[in-house]
N, C-alpha and C. Protein backbone atom coordinates (compact mmCIF):
# COMPACT_ATOMS: atom_id res chain seq x y z
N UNK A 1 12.92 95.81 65.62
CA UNK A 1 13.18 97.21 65.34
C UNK A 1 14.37 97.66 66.17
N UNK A 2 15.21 98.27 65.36
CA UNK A 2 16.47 99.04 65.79
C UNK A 2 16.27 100.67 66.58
N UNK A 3 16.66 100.68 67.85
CA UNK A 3 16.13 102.19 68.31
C UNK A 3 18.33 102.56 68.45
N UNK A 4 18.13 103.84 69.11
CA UNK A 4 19.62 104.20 69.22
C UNK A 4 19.88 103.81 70.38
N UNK A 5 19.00 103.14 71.88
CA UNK A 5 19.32 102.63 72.51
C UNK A 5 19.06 100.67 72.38
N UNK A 6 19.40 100.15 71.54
CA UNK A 6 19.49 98.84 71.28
C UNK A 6 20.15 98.64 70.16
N UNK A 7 21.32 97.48 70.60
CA UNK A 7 22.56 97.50 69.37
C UNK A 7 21.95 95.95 68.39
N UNK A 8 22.80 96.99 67.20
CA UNK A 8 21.61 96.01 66.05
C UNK A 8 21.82 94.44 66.30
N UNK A 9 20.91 93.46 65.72
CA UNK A 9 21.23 92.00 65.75
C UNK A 9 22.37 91.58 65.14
N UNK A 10 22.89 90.70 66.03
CA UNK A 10 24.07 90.03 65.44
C UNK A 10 24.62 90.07 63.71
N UNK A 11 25.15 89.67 63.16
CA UNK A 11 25.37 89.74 62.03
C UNK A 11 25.07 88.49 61.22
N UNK A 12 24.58 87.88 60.45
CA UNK A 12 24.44 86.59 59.83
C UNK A 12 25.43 86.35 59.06
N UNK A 13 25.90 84.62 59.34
CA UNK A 13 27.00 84.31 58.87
C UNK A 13 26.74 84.19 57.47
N UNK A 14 28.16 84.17 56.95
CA UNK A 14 28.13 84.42 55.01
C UNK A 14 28.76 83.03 54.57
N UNK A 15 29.46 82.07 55.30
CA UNK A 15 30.21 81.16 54.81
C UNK A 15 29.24 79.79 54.19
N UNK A 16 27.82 79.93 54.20
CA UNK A 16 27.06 79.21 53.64
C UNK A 16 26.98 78.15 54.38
N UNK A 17 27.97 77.70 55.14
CA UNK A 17 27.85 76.47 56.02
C UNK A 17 26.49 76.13 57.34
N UNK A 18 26.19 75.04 57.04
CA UNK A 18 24.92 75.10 58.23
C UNK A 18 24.97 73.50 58.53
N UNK A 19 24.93 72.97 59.60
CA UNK A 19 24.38 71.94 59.55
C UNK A 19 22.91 71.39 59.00
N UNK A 20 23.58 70.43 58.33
CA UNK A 20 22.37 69.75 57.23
C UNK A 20 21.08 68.96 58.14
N UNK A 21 21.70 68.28 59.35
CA UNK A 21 20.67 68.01 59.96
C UNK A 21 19.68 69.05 61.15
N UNK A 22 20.55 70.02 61.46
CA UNK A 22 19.76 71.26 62.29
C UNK A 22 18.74 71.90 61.39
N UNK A 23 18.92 72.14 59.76
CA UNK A 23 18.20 72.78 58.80
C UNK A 23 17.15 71.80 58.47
N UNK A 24 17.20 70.50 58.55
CA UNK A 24 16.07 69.42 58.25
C UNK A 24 15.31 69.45 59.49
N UNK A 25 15.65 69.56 60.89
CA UNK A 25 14.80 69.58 61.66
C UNK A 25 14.26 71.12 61.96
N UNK A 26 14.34 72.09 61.65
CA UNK A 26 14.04 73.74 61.14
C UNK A 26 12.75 73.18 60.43
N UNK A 27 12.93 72.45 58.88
CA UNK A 27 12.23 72.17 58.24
C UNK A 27 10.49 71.41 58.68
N UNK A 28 10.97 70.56 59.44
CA UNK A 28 10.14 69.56 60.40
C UNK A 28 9.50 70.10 61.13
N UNK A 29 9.58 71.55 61.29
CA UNK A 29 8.53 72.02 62.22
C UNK A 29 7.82 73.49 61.48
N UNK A 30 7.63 73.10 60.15
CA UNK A 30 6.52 73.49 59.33
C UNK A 30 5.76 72.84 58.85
N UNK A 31 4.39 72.77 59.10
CA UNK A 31 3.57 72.23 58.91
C UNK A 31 2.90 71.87 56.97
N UNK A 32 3.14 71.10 56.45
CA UNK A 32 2.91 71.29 55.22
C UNK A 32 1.61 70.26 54.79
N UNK A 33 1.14 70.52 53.68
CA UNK A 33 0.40 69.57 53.17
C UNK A 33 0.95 68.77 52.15
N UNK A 34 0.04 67.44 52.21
CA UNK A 34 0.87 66.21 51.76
C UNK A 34 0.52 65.74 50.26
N UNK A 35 0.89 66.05 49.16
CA UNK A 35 0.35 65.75 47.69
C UNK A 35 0.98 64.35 47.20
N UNK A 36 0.55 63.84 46.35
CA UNK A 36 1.04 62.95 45.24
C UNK A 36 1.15 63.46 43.93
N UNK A 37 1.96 63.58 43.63
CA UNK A 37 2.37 63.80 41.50
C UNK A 37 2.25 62.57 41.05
N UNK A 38 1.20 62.18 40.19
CA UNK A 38 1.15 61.09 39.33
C UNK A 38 1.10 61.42 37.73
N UNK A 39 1.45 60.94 37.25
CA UNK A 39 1.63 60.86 35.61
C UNK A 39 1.45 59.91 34.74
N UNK A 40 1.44 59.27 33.85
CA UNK A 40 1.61 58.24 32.91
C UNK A 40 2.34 58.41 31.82
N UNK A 41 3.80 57.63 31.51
CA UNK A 41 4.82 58.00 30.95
C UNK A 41 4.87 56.65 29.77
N UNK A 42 4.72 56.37 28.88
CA UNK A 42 4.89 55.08 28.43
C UNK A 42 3.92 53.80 28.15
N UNK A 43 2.45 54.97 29.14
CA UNK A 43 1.48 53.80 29.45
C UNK A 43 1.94 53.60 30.51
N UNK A 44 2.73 53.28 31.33
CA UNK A 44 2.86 52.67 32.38
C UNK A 44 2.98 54.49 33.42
N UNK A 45 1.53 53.79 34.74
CA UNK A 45 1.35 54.81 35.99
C UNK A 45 3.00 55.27 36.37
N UNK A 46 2.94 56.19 37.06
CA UNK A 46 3.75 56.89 38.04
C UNK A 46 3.75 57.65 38.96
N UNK A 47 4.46 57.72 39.87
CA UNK A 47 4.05 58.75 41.03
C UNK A 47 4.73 59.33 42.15
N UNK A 48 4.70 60.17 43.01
CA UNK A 48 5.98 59.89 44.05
C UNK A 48 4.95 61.15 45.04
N UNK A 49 5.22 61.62 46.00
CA UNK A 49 4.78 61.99 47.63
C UNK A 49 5.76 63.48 47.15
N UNK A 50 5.26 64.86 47.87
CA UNK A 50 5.43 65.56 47.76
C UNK A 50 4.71 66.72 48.85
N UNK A 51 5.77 66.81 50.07
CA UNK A 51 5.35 67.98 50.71
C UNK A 51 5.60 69.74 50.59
N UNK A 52 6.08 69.29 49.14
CA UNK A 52 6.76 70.79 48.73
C UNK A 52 6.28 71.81 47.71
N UNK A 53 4.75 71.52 47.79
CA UNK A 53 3.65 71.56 46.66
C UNK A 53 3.23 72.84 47.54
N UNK A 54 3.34 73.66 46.51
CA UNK A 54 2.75 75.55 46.87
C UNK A 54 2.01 76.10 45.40
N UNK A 55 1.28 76.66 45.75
CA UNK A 55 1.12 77.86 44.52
C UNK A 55 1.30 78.89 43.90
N UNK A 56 1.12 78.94 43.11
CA UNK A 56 2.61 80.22 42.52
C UNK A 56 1.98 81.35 41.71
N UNK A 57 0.97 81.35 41.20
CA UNK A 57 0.49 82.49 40.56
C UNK A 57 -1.36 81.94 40.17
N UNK A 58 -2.12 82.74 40.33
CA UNK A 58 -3.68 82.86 40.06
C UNK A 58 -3.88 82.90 38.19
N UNK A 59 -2.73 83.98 37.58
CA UNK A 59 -2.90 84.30 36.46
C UNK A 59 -1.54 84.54 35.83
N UNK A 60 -0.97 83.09 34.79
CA UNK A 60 -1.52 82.28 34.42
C UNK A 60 -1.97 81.10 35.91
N UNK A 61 -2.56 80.04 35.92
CA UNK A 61 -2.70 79.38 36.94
C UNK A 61 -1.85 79.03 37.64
N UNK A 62 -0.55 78.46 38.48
CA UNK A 62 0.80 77.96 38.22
C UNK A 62 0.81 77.24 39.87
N UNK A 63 1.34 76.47 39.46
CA UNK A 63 1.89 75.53 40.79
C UNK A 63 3.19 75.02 40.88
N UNK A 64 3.49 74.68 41.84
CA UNK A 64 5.18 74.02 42.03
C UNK A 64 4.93 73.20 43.03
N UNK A 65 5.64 72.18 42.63
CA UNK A 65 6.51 71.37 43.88
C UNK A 65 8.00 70.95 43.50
N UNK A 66 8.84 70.30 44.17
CA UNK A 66 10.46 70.03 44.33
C UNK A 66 10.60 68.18 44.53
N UNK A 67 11.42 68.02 43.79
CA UNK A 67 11.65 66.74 43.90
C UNK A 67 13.15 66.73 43.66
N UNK A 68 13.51 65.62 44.30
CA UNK A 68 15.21 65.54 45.00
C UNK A 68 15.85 64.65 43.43
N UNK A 69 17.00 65.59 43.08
CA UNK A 69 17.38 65.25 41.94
C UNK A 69 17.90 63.34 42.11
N UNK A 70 17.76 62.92 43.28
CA UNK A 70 17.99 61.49 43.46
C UNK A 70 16.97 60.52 43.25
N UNK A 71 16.04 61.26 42.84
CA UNK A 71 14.24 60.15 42.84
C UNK A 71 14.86 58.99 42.03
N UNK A 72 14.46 58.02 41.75
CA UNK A 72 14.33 57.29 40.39
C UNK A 72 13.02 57.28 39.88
N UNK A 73 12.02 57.77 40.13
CA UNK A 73 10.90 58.39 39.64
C UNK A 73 11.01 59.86 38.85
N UNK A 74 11.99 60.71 38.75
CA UNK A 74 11.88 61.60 38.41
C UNK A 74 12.20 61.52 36.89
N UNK A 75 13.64 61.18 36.50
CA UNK A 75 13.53 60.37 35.24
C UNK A 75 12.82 60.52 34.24
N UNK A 76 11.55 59.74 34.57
CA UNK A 76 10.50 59.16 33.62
C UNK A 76 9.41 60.07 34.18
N UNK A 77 9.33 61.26 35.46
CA UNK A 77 8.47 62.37 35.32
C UNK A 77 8.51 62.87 34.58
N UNK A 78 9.89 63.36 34.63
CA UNK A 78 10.42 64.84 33.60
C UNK A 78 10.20 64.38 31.71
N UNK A 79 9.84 63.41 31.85
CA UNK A 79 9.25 62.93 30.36
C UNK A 79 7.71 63.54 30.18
N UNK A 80 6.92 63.40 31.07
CA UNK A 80 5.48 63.44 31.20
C UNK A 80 5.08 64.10 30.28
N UNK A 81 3.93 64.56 29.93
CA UNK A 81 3.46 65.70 29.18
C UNK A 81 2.18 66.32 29.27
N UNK A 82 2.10 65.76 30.90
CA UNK A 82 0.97 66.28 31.95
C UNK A 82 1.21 65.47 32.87
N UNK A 83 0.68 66.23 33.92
CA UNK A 83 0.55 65.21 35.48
C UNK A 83 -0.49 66.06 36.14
N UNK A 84 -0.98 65.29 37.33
CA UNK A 84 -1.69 65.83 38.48
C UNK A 84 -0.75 65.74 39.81
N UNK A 85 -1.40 66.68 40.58
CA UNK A 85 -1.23 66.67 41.90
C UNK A 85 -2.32 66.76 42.50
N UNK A 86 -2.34 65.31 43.84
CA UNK A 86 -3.57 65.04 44.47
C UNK A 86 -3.27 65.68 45.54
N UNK A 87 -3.74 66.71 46.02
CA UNK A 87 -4.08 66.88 47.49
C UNK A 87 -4.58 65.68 48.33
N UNK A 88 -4.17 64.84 48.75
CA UNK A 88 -4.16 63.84 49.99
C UNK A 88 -4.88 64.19 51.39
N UNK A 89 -6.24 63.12 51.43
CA UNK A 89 -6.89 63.35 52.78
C UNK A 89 -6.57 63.08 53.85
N UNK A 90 -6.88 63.16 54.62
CA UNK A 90 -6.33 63.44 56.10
C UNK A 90 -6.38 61.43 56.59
N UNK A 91 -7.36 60.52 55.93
CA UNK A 91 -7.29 59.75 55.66
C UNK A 91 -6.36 58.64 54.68
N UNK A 92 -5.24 59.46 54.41
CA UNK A 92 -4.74 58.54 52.85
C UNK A 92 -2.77 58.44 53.60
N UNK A 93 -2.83 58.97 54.67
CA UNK A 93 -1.36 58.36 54.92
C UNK A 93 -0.56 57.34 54.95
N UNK A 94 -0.96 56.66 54.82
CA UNK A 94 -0.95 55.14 53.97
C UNK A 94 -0.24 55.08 52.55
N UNK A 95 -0.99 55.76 51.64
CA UNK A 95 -0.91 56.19 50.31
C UNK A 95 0.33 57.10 50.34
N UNK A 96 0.52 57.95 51.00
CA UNK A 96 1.80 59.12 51.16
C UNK A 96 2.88 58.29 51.42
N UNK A 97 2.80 57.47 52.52
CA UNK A 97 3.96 56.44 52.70
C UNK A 97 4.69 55.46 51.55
N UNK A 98 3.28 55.19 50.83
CA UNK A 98 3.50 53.86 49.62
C UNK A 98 4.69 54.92 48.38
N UNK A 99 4.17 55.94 48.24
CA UNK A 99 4.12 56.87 47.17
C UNK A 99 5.57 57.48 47.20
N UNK A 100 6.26 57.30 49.04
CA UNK A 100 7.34 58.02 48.94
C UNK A 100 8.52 56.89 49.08
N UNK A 101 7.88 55.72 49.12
CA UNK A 101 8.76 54.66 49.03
C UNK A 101 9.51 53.85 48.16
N UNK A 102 10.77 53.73 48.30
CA UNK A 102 11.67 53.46 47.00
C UNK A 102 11.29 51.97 46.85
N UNK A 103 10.86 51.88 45.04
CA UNK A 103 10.96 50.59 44.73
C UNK A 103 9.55 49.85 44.86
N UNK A 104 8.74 50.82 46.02
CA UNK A 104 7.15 50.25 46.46
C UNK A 104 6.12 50.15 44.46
N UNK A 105 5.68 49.29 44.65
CA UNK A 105 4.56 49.13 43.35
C UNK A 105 3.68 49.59 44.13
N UNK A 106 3.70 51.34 43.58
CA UNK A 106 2.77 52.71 43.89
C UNK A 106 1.24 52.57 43.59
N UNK A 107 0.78 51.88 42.40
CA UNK A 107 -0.59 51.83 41.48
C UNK A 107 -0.96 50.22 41.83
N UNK A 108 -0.44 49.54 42.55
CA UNK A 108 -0.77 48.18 43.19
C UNK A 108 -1.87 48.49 44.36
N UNK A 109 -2.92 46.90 44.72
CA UNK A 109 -3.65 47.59 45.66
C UNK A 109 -2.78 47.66 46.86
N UNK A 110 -2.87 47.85 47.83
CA UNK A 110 -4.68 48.66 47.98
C UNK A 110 -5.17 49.91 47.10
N UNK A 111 -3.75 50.57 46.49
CA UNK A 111 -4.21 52.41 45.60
C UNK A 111 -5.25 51.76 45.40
N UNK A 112 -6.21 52.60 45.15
CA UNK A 112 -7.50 53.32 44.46
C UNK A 112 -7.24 53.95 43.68
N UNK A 113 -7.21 54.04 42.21
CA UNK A 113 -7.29 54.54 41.42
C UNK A 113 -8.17 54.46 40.10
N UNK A 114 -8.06 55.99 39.14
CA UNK A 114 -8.69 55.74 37.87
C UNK A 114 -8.01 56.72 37.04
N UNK A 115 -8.18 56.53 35.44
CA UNK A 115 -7.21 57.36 34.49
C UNK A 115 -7.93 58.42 34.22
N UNK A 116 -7.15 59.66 34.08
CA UNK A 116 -8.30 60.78 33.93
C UNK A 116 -7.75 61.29 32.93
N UNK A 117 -7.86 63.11 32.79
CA UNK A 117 -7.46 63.41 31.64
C UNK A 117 -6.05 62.93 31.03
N UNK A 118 -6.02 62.53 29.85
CA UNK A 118 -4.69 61.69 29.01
C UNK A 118 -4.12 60.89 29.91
N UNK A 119 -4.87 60.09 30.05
CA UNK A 119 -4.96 58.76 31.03
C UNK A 119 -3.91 59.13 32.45
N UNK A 120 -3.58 60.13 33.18
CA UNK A 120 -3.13 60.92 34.53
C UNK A 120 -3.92 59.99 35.07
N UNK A 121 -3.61 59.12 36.11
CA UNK A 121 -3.86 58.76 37.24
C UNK A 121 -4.09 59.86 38.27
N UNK A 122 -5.88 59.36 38.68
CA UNK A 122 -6.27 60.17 39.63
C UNK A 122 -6.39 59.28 40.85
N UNK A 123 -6.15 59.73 41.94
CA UNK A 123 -6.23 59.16 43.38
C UNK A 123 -7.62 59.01 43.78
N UNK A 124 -7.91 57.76 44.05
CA UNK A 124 -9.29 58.22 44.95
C UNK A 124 -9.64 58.32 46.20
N UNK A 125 -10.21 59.14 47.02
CA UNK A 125 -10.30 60.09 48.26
C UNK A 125 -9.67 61.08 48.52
N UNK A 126 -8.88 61.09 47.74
CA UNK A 126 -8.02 62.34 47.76
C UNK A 126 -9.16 64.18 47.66
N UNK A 127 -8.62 64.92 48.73
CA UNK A 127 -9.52 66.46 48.72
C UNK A 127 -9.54 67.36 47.43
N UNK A 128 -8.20 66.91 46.45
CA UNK A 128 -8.66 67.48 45.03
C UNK A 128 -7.69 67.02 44.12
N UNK A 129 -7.16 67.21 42.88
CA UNK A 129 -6.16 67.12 41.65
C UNK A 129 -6.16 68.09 41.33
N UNK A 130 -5.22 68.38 40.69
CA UNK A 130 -4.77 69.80 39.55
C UNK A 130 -4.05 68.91 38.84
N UNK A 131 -4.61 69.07 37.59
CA UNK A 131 -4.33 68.64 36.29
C UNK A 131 -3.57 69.82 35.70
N UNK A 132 -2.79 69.57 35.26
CA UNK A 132 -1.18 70.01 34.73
C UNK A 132 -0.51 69.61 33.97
N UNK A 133 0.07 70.97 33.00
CA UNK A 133 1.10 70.66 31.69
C UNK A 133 1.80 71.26 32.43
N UNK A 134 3.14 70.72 32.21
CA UNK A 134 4.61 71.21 32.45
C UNK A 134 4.64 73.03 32.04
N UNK A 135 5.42 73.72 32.57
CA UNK A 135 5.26 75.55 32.64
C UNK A 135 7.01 75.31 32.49
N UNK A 136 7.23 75.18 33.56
CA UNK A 136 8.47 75.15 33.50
C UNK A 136 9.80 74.13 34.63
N UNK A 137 10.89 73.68 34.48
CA UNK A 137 11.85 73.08 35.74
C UNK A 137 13.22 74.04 35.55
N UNK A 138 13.30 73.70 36.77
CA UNK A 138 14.38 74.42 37.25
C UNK A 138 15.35 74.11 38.09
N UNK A 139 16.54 73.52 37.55
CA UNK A 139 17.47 72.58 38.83
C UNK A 139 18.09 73.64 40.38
N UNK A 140 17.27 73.87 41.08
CA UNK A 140 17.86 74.61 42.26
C UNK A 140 18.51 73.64 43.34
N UNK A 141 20.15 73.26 43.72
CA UNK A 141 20.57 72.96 44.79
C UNK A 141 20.69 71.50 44.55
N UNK A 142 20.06 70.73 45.43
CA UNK A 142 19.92 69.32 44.69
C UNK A 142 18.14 68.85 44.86
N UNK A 143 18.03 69.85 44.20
CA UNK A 143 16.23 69.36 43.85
C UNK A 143 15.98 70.03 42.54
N UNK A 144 14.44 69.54 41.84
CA UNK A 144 14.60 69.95 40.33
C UNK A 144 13.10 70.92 41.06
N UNK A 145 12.99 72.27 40.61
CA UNK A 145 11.99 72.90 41.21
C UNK A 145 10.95 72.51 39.48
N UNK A 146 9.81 72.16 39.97
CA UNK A 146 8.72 72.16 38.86
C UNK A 146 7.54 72.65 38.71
N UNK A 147 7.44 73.65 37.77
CA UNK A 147 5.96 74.53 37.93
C UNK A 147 5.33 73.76 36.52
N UNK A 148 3.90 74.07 36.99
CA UNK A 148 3.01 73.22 36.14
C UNK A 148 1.90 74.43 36.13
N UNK A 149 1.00 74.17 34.54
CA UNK A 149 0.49 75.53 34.32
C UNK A 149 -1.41 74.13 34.69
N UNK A 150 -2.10 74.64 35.51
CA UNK A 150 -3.22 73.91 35.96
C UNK A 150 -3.83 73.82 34.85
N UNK A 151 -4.66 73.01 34.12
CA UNK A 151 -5.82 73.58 33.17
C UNK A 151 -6.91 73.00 33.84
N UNK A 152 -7.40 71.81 34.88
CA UNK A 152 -8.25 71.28 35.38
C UNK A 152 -8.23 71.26 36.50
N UNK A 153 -9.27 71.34 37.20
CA UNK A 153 -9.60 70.57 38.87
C UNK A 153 -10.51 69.63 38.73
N UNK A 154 -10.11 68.98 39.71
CA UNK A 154 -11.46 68.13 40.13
C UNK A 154 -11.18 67.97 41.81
N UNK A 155 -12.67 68.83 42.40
CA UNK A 155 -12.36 68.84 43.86
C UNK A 155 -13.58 68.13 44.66
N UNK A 156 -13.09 67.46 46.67
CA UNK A 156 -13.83 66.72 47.21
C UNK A 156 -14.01 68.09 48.46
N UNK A 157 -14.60 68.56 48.30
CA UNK A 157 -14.52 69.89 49.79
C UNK A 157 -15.53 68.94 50.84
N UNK A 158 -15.54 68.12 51.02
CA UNK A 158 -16.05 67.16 52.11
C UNK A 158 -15.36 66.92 52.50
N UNK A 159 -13.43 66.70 52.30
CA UNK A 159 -12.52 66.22 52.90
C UNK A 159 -11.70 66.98 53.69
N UNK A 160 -10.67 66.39 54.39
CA UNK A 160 -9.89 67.23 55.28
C UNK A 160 -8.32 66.91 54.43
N UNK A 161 -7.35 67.65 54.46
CA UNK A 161 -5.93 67.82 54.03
C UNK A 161 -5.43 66.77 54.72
N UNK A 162 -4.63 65.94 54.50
CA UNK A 162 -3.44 65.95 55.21
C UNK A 162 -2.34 66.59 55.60
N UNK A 163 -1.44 66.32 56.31
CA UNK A 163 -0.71 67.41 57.15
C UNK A 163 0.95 66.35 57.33
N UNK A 164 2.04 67.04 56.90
CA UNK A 164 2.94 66.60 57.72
C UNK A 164 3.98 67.66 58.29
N UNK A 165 4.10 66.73 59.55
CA UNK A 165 4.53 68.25 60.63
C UNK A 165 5.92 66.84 61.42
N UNK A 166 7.08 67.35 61.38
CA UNK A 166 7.48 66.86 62.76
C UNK A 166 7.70 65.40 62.36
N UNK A 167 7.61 65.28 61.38
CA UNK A 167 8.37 63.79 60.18
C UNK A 167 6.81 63.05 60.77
N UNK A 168 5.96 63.06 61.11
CA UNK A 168 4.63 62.44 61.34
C UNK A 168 3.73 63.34 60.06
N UNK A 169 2.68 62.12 59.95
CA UNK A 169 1.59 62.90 59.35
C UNK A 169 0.31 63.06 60.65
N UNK A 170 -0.55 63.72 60.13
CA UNK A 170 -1.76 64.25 60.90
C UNK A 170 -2.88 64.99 60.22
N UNK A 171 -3.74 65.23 60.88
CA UNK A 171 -4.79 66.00 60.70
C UNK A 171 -5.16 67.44 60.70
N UNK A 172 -6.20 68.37 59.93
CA UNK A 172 -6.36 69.86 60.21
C UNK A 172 -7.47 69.87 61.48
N UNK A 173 -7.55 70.28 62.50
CA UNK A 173 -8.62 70.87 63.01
C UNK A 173 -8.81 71.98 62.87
N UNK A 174 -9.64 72.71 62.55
CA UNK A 174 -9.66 74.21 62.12
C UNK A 174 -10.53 74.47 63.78
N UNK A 175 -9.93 75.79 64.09
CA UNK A 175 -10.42 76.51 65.30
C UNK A 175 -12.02 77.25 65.23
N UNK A 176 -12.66 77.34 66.02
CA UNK A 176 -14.04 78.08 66.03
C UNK A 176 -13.37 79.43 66.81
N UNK A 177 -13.75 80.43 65.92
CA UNK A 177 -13.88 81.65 66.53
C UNK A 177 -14.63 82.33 67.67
């Protein structure tokens, strides 16, 4: 708050310029939760790691996450004509690693998996899915932003989230009041 004895805050720069690695480590110290987008495009599974998974509206249902217009998974997403997103247990960082790795055979074991609605690969242990038709994409910057309209859940409320904070993954402890 601005009084008449305190001169306003600096001015914010306009030239758009920022360092790319000061803004990635900005980034790194928000705590996010860790999803997988899987699909089936062709018959053949798909999938890729996603800490950029938010929710976007109650009514219609709507979700988003961002994927870097460089995937080679994205491709043959943006074909889909449904996908899920697994919420990932606090247990499955393993799976987040496989999932965000170029070239890794994602649906190889160790995954756990099974085909669910229109054969969507569902994760198993994972804390929930949202089953999803495409709503809408949107190329912002160099990522493709993607909202998906939910029509299903299937949830584990026995589980804990995963977490990535600080380029590590981790755990929730929730506080006692």
């Amino acid at each position: 708050m601005t009084t008449l004895d305190t001169p306003p805050p600096p001015a914010l720069p306009h030239d758009g310029h920022i360092d790319v690695e000061r803004f990635r480590h900005a980034l790194a110290l928000h705590a996010a939760g860790v999803t997988a987008i899987t699909a089936r495009v062709g018959g053949v599974p798909i999938g890729l790691t996603a800490t950029s998974f938010t929710g976007v509206s109650a009514e219609p249902p709507l979700v988003s996450f961002c994927v870097a217009t460089t995937s080679t998974t994205w491709p043959r997403l943006r074909r889909a004509t449904g996908f899920a997103v697994a919420l990932l247990a606090d247990d499955q960082h393993d799976l987040a690693t496989r999932f965000a790795t170029r070239g890794a055979d994602r649906f190889a074991e160790p995954t756990r998996w099974s085909s669910g609605p229109e054969g969507v690969p569902v994760l198993d242990g994972a804390v929930a899915h949202l089953f999803c038709v495409p709503h809408e994409r949107l190329l912002v910057g160099d990522h493709w932003l993607v909202v998906g309209r939910v029509v299903e859940t299937l949830l584990d409320p026995s589980k804990r989230p995963l977490l990535y904070f600080r380029r590590a993954f981790g755990a929730f402890s929730p506080r006692t009041a």
